[in-house]
N, C-alpha and C. Protein backbone atom coordinates (compact mmCIF):
# COMPACT_ATOMS: atom_id res chain seq x y z
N UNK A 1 109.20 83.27 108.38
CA UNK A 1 107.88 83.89 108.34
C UNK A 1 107.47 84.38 109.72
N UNK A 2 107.31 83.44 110.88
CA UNK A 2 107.21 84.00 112.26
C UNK A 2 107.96 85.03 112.82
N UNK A 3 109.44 85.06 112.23
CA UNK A 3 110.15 86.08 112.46
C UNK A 3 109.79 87.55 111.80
N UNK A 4 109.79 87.22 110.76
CA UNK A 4 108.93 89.29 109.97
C UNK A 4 107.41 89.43 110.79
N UNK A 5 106.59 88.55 110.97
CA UNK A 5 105.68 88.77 111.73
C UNK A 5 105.72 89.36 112.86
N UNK A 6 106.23 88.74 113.53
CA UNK A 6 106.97 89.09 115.11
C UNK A 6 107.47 90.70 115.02
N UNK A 7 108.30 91.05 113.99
CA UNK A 7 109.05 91.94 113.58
C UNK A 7 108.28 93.28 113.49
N UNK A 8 107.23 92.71 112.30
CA UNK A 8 106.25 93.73 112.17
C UNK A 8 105.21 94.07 113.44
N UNK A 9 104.82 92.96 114.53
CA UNK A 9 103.84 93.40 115.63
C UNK A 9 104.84 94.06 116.72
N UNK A 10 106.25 94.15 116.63
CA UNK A 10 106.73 95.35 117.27
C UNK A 10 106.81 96.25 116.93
N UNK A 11 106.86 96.47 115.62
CA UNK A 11 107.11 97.42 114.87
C UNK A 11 105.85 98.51 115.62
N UNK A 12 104.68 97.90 114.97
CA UNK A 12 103.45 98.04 115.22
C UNK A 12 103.55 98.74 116.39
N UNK A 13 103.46 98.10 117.56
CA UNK A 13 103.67 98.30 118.68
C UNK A 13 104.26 99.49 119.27
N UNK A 14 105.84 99.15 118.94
CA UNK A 14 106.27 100.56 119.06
C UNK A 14 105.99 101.88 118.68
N UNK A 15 105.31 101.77 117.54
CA UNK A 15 104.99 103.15 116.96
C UNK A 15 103.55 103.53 117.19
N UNK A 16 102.79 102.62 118.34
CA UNK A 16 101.82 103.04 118.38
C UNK A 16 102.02 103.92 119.79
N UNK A 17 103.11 103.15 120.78
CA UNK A 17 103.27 103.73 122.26
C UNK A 17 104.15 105.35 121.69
N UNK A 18 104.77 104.64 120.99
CA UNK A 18 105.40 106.36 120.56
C UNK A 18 104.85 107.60 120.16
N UNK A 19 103.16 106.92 119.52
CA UNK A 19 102.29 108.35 119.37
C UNK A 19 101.38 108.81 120.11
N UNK A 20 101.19 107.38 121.15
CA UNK A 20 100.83 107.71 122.34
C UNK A 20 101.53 108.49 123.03
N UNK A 21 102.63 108.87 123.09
CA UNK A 21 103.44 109.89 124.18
C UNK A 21 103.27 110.58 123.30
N UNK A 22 103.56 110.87 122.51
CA UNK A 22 103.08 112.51 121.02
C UNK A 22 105.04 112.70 121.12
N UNK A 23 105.67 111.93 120.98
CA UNK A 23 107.14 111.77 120.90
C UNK A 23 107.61 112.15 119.19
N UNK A 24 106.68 112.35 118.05
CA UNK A 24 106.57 112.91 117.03
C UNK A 24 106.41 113.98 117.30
N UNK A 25 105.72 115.08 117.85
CA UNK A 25 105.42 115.93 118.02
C UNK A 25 106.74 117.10 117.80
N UNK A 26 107.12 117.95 117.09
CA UNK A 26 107.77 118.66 117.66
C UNK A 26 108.28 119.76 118.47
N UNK A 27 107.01 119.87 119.22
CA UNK A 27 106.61 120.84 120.21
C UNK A 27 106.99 119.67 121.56
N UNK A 28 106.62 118.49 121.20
CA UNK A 28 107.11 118.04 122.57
C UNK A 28 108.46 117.18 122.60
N UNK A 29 109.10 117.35 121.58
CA UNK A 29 110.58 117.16 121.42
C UNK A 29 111.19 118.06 121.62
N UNK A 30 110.56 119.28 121.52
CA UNK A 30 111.38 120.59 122.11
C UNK A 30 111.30 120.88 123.40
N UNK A 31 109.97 120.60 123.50
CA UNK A 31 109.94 120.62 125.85
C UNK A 31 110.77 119.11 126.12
N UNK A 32 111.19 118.30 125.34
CA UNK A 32 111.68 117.33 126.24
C UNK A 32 113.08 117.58 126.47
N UNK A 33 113.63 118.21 125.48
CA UNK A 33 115.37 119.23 125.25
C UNK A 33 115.21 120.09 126.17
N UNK A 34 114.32 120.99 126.82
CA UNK A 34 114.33 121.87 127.45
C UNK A 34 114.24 121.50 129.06
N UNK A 35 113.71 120.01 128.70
CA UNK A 35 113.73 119.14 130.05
C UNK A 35 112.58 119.62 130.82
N UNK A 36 111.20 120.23 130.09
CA UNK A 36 109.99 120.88 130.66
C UNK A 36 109.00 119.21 130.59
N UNK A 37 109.37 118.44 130.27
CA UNK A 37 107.93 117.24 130.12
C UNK A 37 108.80 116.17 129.76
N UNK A 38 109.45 115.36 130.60
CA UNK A 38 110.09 114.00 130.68
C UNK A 38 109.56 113.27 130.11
N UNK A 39 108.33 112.66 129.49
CA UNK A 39 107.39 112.01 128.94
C UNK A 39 108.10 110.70 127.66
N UNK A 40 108.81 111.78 127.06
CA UNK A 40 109.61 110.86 125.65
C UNK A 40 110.96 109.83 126.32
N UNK A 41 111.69 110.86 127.33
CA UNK A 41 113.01 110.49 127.89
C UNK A 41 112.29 109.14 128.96
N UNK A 42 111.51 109.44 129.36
CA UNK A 42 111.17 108.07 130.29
C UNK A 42 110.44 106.59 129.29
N UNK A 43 109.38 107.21 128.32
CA UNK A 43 109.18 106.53 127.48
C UNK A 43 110.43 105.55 126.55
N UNK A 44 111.92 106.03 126.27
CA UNK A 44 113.16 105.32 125.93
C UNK A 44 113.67 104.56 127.14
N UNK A 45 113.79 105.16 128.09
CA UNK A 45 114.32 104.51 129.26
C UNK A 45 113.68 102.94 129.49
N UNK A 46 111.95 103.17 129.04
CA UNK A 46 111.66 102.54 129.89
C UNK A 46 111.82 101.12 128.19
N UNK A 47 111.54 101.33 127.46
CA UNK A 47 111.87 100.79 126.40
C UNK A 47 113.22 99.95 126.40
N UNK A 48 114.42 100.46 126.62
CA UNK A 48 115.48 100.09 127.21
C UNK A 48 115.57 98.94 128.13
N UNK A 49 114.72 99.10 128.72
CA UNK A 49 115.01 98.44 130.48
C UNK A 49 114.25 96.99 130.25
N UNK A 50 113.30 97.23 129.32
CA UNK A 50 112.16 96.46 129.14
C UNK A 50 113.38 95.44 127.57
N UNK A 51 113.83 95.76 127.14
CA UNK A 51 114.45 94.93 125.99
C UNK A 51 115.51 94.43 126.84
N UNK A 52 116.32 95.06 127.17
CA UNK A 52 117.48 94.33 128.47
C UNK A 52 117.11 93.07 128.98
N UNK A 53 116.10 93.42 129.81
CA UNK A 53 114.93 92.35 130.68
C UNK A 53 114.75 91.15 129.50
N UNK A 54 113.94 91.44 128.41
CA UNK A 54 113.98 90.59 127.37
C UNK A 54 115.16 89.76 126.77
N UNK A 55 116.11 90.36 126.29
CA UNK A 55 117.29 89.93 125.97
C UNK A 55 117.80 88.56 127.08
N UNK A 56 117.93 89.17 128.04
CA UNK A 56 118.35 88.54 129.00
C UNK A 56 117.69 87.22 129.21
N UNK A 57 116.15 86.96 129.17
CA UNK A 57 115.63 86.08 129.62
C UNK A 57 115.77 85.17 128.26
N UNK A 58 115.83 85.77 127.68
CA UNK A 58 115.79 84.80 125.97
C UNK A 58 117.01 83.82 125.94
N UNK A 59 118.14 84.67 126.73
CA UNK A 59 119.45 84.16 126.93
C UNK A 59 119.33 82.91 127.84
N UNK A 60 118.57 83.47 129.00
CA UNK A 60 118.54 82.35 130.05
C UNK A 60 117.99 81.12 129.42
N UNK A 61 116.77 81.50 128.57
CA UNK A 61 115.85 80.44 128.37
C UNK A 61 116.32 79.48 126.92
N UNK A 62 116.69 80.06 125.85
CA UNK A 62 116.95 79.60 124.83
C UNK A 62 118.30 80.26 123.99
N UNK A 63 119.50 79.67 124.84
CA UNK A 63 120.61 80.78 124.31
C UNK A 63 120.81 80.42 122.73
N UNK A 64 120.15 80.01 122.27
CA UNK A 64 120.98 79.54 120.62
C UNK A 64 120.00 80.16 120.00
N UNK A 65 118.77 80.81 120.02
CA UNK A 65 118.43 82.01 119.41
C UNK A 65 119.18 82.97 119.30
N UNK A 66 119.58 83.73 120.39
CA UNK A 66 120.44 84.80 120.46
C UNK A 66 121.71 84.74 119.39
N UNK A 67 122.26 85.64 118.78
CA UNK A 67 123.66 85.45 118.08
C UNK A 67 124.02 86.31 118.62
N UNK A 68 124.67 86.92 120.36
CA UNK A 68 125.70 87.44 120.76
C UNK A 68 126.68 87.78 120.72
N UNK A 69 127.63 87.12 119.59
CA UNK A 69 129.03 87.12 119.71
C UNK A 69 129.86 88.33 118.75
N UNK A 70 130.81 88.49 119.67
CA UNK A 70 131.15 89.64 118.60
C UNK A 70 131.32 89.32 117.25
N UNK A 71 131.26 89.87 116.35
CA UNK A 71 131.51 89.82 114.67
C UNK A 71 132.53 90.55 114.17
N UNK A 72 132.90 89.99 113.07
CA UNK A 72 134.85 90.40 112.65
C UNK A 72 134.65 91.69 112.36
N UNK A 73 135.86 92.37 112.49
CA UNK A 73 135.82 93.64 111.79
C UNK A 73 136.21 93.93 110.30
N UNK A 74 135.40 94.70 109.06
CA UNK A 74 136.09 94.47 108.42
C UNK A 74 136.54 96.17 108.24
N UNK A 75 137.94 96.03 107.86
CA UNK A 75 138.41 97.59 108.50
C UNK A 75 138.94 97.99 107.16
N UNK A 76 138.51 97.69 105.81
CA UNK A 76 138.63 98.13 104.29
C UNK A 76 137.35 98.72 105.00
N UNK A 77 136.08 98.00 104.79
CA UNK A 77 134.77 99.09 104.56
C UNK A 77 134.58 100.03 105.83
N UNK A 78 135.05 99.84 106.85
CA UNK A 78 134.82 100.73 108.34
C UNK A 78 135.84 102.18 107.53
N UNK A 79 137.15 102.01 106.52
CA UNK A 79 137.82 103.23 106.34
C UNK A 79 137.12 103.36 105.18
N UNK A 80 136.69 103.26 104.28
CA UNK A 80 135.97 103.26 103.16
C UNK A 80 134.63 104.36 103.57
N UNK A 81 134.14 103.75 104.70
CA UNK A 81 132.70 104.43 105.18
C UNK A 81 132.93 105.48 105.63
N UNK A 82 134.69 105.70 106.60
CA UNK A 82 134.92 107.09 107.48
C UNK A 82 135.74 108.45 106.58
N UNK A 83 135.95 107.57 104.90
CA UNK A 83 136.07 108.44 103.76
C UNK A 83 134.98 109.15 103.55
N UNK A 84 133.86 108.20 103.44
CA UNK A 84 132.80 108.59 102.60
C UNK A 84 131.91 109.52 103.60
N UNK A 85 132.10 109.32 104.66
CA UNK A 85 131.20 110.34 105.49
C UNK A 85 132.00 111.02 106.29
């Protein structure tokens, strides 16, 4: 339960800073391709840098939350999927 909660107030979150930059917009997804208004591209960056930071400390602080480890491959559905698409 704390976890979908949690889930949903990022959710939240994120999509509120995202319409704060007007990163929907597609007038300013097109100046950000054109590289005229950095606004969206720094807005990911900084998103990025900021979950890294997070990740990391979660690690330091409580590594058995985290499930890090790589996971098997299963390479029936990986060729199955590179059929199908």
């Amino acid at each position: 339960m704390l976890v979908s909660l949690l889930s949903v107030l990022i959710g939240v979150g994120m999509g509120f800073f995202i319409q704060r930059v007007r990163a929907s917009s597609p007038a300013m997804i097109a100046k950000n391709l054109r590289l005229e208004n950095l606004s969206v591209i720094k807005f990911m960056a900084l998103t990025m840098a900021v979950g890294m930071i997070v990740v990391y400390a979660i690690s330091l602080i409580a590594p058995q939350i985290l499930h890090l480890d790589v996971k098997p491959t299963y390479v029936v559905g990986v060729l199955l999927g590179g059929l199908v698409f």
